[in-house]
Protein backbone atom coordinates (compact mmCIF):
# COMPACT_ATOMS: atom_id res chain seq x y z
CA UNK A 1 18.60 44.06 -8.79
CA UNK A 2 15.84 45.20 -6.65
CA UNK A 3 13.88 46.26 -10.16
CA UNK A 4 13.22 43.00 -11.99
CA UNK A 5 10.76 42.53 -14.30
CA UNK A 6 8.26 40.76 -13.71
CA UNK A 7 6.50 38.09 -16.26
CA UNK A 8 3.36 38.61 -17.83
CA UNK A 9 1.60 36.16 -20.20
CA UNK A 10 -1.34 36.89 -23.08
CA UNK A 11 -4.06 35.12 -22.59
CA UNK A 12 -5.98 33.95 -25.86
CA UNK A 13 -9.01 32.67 -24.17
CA UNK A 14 -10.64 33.43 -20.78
CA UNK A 15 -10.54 29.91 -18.95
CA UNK A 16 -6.92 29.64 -19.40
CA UNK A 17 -4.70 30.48 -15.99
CA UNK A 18 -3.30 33.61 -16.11
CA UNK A 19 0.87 34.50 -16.03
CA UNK A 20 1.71 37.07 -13.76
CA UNK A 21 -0.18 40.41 -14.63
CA UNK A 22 -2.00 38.81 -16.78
CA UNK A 23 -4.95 38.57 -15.52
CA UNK A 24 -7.06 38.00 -12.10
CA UNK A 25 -6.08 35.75 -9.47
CA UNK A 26 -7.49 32.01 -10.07
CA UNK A 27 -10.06 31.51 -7.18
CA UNK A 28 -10.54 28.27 -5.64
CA UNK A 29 -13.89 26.45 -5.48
CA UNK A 30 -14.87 23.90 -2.66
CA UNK A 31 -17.72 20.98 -3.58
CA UNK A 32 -19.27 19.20 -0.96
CA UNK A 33 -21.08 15.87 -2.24
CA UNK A 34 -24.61 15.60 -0.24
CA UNK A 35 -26.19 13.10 -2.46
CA UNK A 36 -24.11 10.75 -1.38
CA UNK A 37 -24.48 8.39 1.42
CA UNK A 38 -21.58 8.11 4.46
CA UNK A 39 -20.40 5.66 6.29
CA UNK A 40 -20.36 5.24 9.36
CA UNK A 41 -17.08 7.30 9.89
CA UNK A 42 -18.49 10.31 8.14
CA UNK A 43 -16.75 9.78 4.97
CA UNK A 44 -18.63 9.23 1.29
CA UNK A 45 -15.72 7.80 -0.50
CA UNK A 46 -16.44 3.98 -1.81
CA UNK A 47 -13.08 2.08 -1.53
CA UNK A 48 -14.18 -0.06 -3.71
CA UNK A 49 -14.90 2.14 -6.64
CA UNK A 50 -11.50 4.32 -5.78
CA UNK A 51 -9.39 0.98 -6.20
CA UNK A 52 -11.18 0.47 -9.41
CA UNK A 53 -10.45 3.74 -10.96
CA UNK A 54 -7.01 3.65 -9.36
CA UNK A 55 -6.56 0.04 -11.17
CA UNK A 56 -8.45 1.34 -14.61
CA UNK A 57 -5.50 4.62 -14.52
CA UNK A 58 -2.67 1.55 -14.30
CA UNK A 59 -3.43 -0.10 -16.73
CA UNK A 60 -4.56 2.96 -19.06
CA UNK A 61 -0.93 4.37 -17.86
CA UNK A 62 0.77 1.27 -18.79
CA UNK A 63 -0.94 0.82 -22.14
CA UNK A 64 0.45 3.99 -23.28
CA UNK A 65 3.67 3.62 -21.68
CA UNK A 66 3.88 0.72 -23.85
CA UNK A 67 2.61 2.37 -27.05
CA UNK A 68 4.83 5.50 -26.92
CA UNK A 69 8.00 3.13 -26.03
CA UNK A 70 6.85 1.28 -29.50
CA UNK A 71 6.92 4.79 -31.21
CA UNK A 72 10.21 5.45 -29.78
CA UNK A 73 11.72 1.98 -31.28
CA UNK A 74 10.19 2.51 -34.30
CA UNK A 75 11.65 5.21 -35.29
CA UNK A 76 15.24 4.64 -33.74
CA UNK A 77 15.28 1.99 -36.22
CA UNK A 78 14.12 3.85 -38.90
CA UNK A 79 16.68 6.48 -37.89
CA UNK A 80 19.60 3.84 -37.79
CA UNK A 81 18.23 1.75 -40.72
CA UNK A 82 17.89 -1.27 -38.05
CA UNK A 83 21.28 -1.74 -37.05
């Protein structure tokens, strides 16, 4: 048991992550924002505009919720002939 086999992936194109032996190591990247201005607590982020995205995502999220849940009914009643 001390043998196993480990998994290894192909990888058809060179920005995909690689499986096991695959391939190297996926390296992280850290991006500092400078052209931003801070607050006065040191910190760039706009509330305001995160609580906007955050609330554009819900309802984006919820629209397709909705839509896929349509899909779904629609074609449970085509499967059961609407009974």
């Amino acid at each position: 048991m001390g043998n196993s086999a480990q998994l290894s992936g192909r990888r058809t194109y060179a920005k995909h992550i690689p499986i096991g032996n695959s391939g190297t190591d996926v390296q992280a990247k850290v991006v500092t924002d400078s052209s931003t201005v801070m607050n006065n607590n040191a910190n760039n982020v706009d509330i305001d505009r995160e609580m906007t995205l955050l609330a554009k995502n819900q309802l984006n999220y919820n629209f397709y919720i909705q839509q896929v849940n349509h899909e779904v009914k629609m074609m449970k009643t085509a499967i059961t002939g609407g009974a």
